[in-house]
Protein backbone atom coordinates (compact mmCIF):
# COMPACT_ATOMS: atom_id res chain seq x y z
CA UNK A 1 59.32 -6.44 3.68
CA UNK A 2 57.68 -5.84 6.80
CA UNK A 3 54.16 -6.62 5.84
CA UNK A 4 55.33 -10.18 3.83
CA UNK A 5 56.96 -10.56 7.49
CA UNK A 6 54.22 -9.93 9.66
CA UNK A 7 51.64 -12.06 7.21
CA UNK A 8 53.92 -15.50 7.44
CA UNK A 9 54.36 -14.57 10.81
CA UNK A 10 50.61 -14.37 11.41
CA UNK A 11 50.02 -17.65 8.99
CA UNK A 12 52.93 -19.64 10.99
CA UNK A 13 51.16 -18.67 14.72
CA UNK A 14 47.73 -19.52 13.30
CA UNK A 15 49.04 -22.82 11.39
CA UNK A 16 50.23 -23.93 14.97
CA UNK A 17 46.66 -22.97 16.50
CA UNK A 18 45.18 -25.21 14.01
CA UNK A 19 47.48 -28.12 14.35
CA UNK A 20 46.72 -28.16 18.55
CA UNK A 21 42.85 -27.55 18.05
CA UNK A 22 43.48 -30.60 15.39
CA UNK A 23 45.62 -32.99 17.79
CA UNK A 24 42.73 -32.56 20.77
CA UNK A 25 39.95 -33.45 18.28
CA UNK A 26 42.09 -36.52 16.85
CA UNK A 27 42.55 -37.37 20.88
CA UNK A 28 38.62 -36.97 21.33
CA UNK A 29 36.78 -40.24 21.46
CA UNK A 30 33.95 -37.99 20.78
CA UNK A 31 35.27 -37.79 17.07
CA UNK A 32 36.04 -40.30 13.84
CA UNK A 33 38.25 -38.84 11.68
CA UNK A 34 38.78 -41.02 8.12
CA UNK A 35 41.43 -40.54 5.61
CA UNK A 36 40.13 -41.67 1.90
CA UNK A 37 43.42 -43.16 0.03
CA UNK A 38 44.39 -44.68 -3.26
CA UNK A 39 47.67 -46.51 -3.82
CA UNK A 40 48.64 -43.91 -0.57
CA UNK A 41 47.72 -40.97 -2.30
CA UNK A 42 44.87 -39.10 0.24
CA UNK A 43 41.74 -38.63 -1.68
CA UNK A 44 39.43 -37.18 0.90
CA UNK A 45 38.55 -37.47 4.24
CA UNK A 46 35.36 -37.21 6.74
CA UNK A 47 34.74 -36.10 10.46
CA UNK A 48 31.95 -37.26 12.27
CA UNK A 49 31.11 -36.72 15.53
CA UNK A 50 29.57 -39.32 17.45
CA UNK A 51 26.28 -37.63 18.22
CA UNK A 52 24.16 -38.47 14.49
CA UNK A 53 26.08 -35.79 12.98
CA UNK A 54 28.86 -35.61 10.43
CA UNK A 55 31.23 -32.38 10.33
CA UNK A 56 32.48 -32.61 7.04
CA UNK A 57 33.33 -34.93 4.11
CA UNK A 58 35.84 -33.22 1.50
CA UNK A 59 37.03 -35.41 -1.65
CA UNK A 60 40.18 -34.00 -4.00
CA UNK A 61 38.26 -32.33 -6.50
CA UNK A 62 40.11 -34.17 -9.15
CA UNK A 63 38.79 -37.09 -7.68
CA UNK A 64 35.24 -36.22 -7.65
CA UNK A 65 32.09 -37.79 -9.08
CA UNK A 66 33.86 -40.97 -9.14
CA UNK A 67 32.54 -42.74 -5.94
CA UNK A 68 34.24 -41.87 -3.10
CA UNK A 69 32.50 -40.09 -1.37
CA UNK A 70 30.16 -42.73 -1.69
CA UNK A 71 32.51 -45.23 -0.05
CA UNK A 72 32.80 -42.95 2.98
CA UNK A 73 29.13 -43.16 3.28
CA UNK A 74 29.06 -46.32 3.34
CA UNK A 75 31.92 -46.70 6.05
CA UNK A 76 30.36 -43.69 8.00
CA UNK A 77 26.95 -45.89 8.26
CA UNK A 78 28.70 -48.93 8.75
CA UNK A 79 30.32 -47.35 12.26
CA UNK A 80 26.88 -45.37 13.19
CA UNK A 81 25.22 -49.28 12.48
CA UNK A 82 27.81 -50.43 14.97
CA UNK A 83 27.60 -47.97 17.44
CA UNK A 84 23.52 -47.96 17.17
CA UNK A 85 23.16 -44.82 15.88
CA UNK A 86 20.39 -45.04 13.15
C-alpha cells in the first residue's frame, strides 16, 4: 500500500511540475502552441518556437496518415511567412 502511495504521490507532484513549466511556456511570446480539432475533438497539436524551429507536432494516432499533420504545416508556414521567418 505504501509503494501504490508513494508512486501517485510522486505522479501527482510531478503532474503539477508539468502543468507550471506548461502555463510559463503558454505565457511565452517566445512560443506558438496549436491545438488540431475536429467537431471539438483534439486531434493533435504543434509547438514552435519562434526562432526557425518547431518543438514538436503529435497527431492522435488514430488520426494519422489522413492529413493533418499536413494542415499544421501549412498553418506553421503560414505564421513563419508572416513573421518573416523563411
Amino acid at each position: 500500500m505504501c509503494t501504490i502511495y508513494i508512486q501517485i504521490y510522486i505522479l501527482n507532484t510531478l503532474r503539477e511540475n508539468v502543468k507550471e513549466v506548461f502555463k510559463s511556456l503558454v505565457n511565452n511570446e517566445s512560443f506558438i502552441f496549436l491545438l488540431l480539432e475536429d467537431n471539438e475533438e483534439a486531434l493533435g497539436y504543434a509547438w514552435i518556437e519562434i526562432r526557425e524551429y518547431i518543438h514538436e507536432i503529435s497527431i492522435v494516432e488514430t488520426k494519422r496518415n489522413k492529413g493533418y499533420g499536413s494542415s499544421l504545416m501549412e498553418c506553421i508556414y503560414e505564421i513563419a511567412n508572416d513573421r518573416g521567418i523563411d
